[in-house]
N, C-alpha and C. Protein backbone atom coordinates (compact mmCIF):
# COMPACT_ATOMS: atom_id res chain seq x y z
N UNK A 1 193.28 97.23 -14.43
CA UNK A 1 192.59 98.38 -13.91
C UNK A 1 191.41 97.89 -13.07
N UNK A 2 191.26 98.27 -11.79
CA UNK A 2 190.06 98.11 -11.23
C UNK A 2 189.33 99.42 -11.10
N UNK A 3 187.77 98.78 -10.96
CA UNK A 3 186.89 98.96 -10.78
C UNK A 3 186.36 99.72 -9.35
N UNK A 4 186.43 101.08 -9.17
CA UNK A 4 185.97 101.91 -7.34
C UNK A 4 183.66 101.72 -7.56
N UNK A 5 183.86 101.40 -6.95
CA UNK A 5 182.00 101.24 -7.01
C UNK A 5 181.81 101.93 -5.37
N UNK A 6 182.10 103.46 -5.34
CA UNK A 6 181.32 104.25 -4.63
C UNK A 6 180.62 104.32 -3.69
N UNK A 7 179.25 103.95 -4.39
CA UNK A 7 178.03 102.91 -3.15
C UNK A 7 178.80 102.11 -2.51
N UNK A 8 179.86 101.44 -2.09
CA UNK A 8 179.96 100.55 -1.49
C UNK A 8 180.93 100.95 -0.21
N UNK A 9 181.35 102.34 -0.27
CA UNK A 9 181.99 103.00 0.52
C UNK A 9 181.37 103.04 1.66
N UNK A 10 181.90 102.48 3.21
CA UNK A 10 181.07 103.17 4.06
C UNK A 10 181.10 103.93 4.43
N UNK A 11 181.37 105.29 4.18
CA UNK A 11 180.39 106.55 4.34
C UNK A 11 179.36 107.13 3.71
N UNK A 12 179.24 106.29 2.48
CA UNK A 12 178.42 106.39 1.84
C UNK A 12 176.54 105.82 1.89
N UNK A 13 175.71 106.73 2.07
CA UNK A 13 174.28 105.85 2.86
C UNK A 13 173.24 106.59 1.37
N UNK A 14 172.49 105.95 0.39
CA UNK A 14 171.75 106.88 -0.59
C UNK A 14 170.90 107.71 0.09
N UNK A 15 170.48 107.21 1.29
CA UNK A 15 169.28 107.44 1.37
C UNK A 15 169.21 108.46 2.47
N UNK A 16 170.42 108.74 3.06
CA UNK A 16 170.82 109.77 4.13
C UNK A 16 170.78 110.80 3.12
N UNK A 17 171.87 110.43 2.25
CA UNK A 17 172.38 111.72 1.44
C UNK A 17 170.86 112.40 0.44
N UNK A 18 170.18 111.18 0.23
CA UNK A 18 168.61 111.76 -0.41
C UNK A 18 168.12 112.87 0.34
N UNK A 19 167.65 112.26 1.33
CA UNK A 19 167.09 112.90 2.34
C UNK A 19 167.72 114.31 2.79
N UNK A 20 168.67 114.52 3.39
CA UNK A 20 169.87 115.52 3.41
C UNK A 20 169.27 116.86 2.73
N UNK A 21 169.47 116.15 1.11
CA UNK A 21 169.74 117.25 -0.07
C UNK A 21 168.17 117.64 0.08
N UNK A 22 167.02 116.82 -0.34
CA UNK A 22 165.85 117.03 -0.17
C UNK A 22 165.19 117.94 0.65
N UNK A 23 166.06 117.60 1.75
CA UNK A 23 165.52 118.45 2.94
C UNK A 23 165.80 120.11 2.85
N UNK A 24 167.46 119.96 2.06
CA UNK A 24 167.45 121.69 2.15
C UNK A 24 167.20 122.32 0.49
N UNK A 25 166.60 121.31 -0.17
CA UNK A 25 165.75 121.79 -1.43
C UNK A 25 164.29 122.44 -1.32
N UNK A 26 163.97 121.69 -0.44
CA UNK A 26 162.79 122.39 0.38
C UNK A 26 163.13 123.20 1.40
N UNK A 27 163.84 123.32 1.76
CA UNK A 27 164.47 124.81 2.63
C UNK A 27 164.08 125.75 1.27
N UNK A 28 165.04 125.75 0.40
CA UNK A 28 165.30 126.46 -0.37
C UNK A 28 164.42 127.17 -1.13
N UNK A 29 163.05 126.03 -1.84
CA UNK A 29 162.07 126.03 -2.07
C UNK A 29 160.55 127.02 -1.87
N UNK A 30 160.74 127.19 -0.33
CA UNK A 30 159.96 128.07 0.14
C UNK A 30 160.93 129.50 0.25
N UNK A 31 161.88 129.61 0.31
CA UNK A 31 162.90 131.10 -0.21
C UNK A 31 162.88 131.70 -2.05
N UNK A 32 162.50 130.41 -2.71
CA UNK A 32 162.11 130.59 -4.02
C UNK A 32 160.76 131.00 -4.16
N UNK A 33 160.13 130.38 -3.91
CA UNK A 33 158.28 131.02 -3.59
C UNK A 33 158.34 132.06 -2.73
N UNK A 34 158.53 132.32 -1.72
CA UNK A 34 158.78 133.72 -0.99
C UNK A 34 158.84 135.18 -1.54
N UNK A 35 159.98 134.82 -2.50
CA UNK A 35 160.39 135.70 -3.37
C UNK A 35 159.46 135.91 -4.42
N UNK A 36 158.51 135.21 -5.02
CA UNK A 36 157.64 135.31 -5.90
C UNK A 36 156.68 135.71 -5.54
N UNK A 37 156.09 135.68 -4.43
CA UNK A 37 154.95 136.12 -4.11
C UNK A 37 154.86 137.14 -3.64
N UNK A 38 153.95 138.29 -4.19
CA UNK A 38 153.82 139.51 -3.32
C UNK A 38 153.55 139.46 -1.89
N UNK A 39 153.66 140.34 -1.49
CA UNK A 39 153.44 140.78 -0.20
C UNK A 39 152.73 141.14 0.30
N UNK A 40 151.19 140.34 0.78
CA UNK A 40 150.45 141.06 1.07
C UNK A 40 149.02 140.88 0.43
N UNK A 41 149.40 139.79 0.00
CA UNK A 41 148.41 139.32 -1.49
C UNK A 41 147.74 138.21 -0.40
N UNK A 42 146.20 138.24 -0.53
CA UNK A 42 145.53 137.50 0.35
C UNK A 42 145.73 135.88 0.02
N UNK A 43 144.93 134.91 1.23
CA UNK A 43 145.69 133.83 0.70
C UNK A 43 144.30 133.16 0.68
N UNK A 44 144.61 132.25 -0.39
CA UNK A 44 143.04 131.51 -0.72
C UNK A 44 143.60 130.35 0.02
N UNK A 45 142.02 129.27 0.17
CA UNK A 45 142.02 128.12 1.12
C UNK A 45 142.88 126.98 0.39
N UNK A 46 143.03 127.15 -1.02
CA UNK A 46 143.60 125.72 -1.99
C UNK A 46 145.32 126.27 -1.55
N UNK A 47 145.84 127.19 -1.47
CA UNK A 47 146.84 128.01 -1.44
C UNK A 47 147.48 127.67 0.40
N UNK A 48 146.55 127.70 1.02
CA UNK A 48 146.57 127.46 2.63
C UNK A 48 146.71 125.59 2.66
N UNK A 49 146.01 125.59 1.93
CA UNK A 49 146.38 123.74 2.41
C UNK A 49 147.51 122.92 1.84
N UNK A 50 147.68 124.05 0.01
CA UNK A 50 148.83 123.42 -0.11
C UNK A 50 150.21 123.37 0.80
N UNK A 51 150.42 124.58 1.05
CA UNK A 51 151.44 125.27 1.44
C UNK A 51 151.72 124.49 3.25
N UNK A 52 150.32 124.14 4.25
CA UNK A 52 150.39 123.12 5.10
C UNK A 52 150.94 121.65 5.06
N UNK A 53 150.38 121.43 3.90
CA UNK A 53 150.72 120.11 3.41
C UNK A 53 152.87 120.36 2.93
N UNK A 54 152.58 121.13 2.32
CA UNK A 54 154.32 120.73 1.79
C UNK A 54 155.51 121.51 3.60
N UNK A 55 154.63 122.38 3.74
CA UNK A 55 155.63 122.60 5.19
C UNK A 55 155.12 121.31 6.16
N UNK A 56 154.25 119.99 5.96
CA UNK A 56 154.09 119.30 6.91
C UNK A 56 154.97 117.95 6.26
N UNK A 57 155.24 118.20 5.35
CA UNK A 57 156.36 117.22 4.52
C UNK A 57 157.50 117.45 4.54
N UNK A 58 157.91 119.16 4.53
CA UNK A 58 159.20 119.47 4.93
C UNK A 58 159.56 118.53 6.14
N UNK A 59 158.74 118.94 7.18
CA UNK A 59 159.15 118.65 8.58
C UNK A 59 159.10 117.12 8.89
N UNK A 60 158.68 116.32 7.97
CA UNK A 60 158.39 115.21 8.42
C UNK A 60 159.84 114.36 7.62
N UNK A 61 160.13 115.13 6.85
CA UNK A 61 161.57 114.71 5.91
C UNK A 61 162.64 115.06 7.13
N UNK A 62 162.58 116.37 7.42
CA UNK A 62 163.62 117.21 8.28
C UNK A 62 163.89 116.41 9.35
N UNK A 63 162.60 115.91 9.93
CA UNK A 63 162.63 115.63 11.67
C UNK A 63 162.24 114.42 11.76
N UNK A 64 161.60 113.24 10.79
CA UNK A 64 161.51 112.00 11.03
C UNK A 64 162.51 111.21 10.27
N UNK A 65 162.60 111.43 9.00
CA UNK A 65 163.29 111.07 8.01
C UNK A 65 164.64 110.90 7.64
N UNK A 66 165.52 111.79 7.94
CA UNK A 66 166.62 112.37 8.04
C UNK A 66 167.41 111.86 9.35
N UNK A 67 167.10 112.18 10.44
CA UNK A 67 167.78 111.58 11.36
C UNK A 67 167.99 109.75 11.97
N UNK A 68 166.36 108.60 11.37
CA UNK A 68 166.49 107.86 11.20
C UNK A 68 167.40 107.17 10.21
N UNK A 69 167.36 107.56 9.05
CA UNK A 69 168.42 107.66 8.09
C UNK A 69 169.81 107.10 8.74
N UNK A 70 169.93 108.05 9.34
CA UNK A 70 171.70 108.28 9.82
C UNK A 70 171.53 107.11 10.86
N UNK A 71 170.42 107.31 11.89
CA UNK A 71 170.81 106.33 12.45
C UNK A 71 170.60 105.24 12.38
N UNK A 72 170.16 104.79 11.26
CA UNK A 72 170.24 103.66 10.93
C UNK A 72 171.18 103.24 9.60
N UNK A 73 171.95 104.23 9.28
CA UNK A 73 173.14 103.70 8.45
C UNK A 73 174.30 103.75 9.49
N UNK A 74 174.27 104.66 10.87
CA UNK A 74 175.23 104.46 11.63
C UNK A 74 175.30 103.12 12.68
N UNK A 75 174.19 102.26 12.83
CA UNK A 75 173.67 101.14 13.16
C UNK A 75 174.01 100.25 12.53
N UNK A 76 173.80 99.82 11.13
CA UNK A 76 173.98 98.85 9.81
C UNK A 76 175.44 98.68 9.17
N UNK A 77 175.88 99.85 8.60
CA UNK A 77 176.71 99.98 8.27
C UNK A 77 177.89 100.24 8.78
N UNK A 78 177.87 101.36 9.86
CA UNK A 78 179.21 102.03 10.68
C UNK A 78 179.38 100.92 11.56
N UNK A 79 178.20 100.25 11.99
CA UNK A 79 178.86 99.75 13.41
C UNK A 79 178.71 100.33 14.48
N UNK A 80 178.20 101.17 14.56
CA UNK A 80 178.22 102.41 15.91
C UNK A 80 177.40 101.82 17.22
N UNK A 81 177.46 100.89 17.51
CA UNK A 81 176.67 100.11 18.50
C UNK A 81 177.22 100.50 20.24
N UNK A 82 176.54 100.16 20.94
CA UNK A 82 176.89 100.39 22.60
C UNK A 82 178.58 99.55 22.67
N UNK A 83 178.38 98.76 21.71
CA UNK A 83 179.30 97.36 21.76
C UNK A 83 180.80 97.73 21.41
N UNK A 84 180.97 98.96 20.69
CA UNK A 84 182.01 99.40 19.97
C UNK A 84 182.33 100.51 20.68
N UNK A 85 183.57 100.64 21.45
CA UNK A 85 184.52 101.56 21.83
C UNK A 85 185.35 102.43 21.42
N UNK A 86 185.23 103.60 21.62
CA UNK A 86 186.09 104.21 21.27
C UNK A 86 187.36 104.58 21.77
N UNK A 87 188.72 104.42 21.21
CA UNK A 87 189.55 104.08 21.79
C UNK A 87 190.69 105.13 21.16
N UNK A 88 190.24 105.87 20.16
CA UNK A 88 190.93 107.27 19.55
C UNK A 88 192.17 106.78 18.90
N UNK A 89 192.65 107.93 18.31
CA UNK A 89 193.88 107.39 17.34
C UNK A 89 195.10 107.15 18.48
N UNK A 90 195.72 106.58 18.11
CA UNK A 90 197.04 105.85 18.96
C UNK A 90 196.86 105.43 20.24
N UNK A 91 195.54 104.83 20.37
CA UNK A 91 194.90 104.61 22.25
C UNK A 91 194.54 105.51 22.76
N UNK A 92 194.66 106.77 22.36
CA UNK A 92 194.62 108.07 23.63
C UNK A 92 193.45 108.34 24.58
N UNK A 93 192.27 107.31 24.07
CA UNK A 93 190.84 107.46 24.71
C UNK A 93 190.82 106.28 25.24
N UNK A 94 191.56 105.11 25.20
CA UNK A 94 191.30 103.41 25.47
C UNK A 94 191.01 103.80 27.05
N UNK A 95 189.77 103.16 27.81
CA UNK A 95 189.47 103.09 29.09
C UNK A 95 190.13 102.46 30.18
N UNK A 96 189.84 102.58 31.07
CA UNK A 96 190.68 101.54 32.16
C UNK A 96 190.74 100.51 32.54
N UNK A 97 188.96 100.26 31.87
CA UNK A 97 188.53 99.03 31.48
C UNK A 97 188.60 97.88 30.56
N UNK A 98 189.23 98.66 30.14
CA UNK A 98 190.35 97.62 28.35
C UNK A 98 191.79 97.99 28.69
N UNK A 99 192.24 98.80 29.45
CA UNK A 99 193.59 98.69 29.66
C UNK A 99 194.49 100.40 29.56
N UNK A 100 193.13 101.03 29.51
CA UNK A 100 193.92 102.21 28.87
C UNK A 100 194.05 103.22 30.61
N UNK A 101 194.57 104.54 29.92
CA UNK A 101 194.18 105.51 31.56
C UNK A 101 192.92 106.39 31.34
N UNK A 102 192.13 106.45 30.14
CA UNK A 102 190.95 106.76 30.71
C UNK A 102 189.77 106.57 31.34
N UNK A 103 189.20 107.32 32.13
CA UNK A 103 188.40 106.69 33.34
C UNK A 103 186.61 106.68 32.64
N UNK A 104 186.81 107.34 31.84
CA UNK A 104 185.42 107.19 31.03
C UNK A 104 185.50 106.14 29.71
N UNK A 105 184.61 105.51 29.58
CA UNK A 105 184.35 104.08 28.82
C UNK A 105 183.06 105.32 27.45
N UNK A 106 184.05 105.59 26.70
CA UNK A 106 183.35 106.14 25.36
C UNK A 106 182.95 105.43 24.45
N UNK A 107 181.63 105.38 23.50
CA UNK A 107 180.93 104.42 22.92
C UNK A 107 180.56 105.55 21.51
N UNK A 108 180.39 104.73 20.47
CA UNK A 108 180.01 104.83 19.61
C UNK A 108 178.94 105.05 19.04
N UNK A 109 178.10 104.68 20.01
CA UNK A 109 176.46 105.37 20.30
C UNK A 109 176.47 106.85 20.71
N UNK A 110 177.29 107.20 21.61
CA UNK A 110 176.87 108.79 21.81
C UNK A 110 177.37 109.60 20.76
N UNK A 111 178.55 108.88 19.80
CA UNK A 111 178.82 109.48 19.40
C UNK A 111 177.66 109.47 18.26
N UNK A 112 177.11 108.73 17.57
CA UNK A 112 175.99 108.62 16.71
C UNK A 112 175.21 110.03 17.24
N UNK A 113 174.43 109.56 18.75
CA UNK A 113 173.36 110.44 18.82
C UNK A 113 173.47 111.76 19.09
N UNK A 114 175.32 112.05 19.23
CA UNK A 114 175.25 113.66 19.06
C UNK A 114 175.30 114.21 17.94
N UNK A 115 175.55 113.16 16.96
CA UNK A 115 175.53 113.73 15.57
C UNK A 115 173.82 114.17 15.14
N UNK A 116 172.90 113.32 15.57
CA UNK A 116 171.94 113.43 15.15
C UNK A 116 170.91 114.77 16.02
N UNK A 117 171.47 114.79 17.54
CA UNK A 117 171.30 116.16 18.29
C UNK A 117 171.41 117.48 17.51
N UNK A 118 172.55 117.15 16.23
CA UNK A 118 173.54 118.10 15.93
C UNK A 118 172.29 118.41 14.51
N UNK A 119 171.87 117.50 13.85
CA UNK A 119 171.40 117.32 12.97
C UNK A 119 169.73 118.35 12.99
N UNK A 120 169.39 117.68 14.42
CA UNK A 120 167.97 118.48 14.57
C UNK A 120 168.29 119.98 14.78
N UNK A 121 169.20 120.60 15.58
CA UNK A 121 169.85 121.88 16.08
C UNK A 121 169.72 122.37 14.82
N UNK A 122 170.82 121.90 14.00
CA UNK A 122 170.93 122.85 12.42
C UNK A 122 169.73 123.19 11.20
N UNK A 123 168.75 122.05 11.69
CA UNK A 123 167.50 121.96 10.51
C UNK A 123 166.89 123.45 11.87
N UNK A 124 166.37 123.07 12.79
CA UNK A 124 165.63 124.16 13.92
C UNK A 124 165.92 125.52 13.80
N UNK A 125 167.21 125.58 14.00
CA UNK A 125 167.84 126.72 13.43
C UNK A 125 167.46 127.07 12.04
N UNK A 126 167.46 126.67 10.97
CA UNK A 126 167.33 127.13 9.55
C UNK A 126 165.48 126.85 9.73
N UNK A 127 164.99 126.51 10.36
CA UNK A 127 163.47 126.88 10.08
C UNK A 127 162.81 127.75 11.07
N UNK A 128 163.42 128.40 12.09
CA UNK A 128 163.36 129.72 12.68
C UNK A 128 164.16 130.80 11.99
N UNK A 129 165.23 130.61 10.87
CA UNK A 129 165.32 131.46 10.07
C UNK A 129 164.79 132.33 8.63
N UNK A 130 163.97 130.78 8.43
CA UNK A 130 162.93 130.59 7.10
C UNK A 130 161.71 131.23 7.37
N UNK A 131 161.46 131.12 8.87
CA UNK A 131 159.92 131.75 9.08
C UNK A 131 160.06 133.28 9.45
N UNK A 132 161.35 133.73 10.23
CA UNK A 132 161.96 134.94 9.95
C UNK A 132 162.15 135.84 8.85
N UNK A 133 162.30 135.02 8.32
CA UNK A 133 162.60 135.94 6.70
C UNK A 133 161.31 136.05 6.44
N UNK A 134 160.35 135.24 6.69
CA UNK A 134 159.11 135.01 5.83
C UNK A 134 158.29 136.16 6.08
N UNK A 135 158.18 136.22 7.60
CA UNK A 135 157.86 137.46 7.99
C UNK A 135 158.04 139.20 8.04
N UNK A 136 159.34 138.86 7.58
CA UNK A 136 160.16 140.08 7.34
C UNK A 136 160.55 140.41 6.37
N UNK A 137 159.91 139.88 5.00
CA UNK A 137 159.96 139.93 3.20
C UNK A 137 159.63 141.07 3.11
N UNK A 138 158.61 141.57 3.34
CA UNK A 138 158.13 142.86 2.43
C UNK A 138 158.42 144.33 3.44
N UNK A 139 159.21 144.01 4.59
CA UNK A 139 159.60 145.45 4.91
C UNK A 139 161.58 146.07 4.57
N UNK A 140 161.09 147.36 3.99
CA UNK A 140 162.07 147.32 3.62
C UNK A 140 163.50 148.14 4.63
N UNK A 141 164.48 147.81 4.16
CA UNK A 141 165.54 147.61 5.35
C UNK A 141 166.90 149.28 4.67
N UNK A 142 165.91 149.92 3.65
CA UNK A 142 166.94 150.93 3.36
C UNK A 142 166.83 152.21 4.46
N UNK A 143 167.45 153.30 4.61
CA UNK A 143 166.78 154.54 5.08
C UNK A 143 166.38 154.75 5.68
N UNK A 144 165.30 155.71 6.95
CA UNK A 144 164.21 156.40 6.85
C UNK A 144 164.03 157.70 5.90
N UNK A 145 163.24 157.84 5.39
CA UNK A 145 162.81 159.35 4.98
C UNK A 145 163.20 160.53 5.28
N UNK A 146 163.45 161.62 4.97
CA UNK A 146 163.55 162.39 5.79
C UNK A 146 162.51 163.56 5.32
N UNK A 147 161.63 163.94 6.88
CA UNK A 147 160.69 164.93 6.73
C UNK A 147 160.70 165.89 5.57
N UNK A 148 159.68 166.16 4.88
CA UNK A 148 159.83 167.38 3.74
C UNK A 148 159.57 168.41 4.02
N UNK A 149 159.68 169.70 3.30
CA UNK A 149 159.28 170.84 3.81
C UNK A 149 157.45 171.38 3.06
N UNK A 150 157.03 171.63 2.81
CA UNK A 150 155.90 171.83 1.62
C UNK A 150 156.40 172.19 0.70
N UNK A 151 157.36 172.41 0.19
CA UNK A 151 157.62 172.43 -1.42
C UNK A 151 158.26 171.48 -1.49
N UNK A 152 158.47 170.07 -0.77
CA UNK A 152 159.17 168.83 -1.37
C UNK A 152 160.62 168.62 -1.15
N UNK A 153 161.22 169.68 -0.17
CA UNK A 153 162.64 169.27 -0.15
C UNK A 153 162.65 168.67 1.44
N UNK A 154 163.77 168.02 1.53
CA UNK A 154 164.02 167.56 2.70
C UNK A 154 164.29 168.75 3.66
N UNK A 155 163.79 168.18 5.28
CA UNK A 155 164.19 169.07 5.98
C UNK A 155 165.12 168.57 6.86
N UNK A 156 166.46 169.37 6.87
CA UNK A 156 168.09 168.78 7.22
C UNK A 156 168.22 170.23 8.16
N UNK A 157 168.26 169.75 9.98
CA UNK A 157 168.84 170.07 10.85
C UNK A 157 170.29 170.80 10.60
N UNK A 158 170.82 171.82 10.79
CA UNK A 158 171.64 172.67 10.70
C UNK A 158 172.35 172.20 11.70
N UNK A 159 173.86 171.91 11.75
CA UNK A 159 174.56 171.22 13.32
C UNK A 159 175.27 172.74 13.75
């Protein structure tokens, strides 16, 4: 019987995948506090700096952290260098310059840095959605009212 040791997989990076999860725990994090906090409830200065400080950690996980990560397990580990071609399954991408019929010479680097393009897009996106919501917690999204009469009943237009 052998032995699979995981970590040693290369797709496997700890410290991508740390980072990753971290990052949308603290997504998550401020949707958990959100929810706890009233609406409307003034904010003290210890309350203001914390809350700077951990959204200046979010972002520094999200947007420094996270994408070095990758690219530097796609550097180390993958191989993804200028140096490495991509040449697709059964040749179908090999260049003209190695022998193939395509006229573009594809690299393993762009493909890295669109992943990581891809990476900032999806965090940007979910923290223009986080500050959306944030703003838009305490109004509520049922109904309008409808006018009363003075003794308390609604007043409903006859069609």
């Amino acid at each position: 019987m052998t032995a699979v040791d995981i970590l040693s997989w290369p797709f496997f990076n700890q410290a991508f995948i740390v980072s990753f999860i971290a990052s949308i725990l603290m997504l998550l994090g401020v949707v958990w506090y959100g929810k706890r906090r009233p609406v409307g409830k003034p904010v003290t200065w210890g309350e203001a700096m914390l809350g700077a400080t951990y959204i200046f950690g979010m972002l520094f996980l999200t947007y420094g952290i996270l994408p070095h990560q990758f690219i530097d397990h796609a550097d180390k580990d993958l191989g993804w260098s200028r140096d490495k071609l991509i040449y697709g399954p059964f040749d179908i991408l090999k260049p003209e310059s190695a022998g193939g019929w395509n006229p573009i010479t594809l690299q393993y680097e762009a493909v890295r840095d669109t992943i990581v393009v891809l990476l900032h897009a999806l965090f940007f996106g979910l923290n223009i959605w986080l500050a959306v919501w944030w703003q838009k917690r305490g109004e509520s999204t049922g109904a309008k009212e409808l006018p009363t009469s003075t003794y308390g009943r609604p007043l409903v237009k006859k069609a």
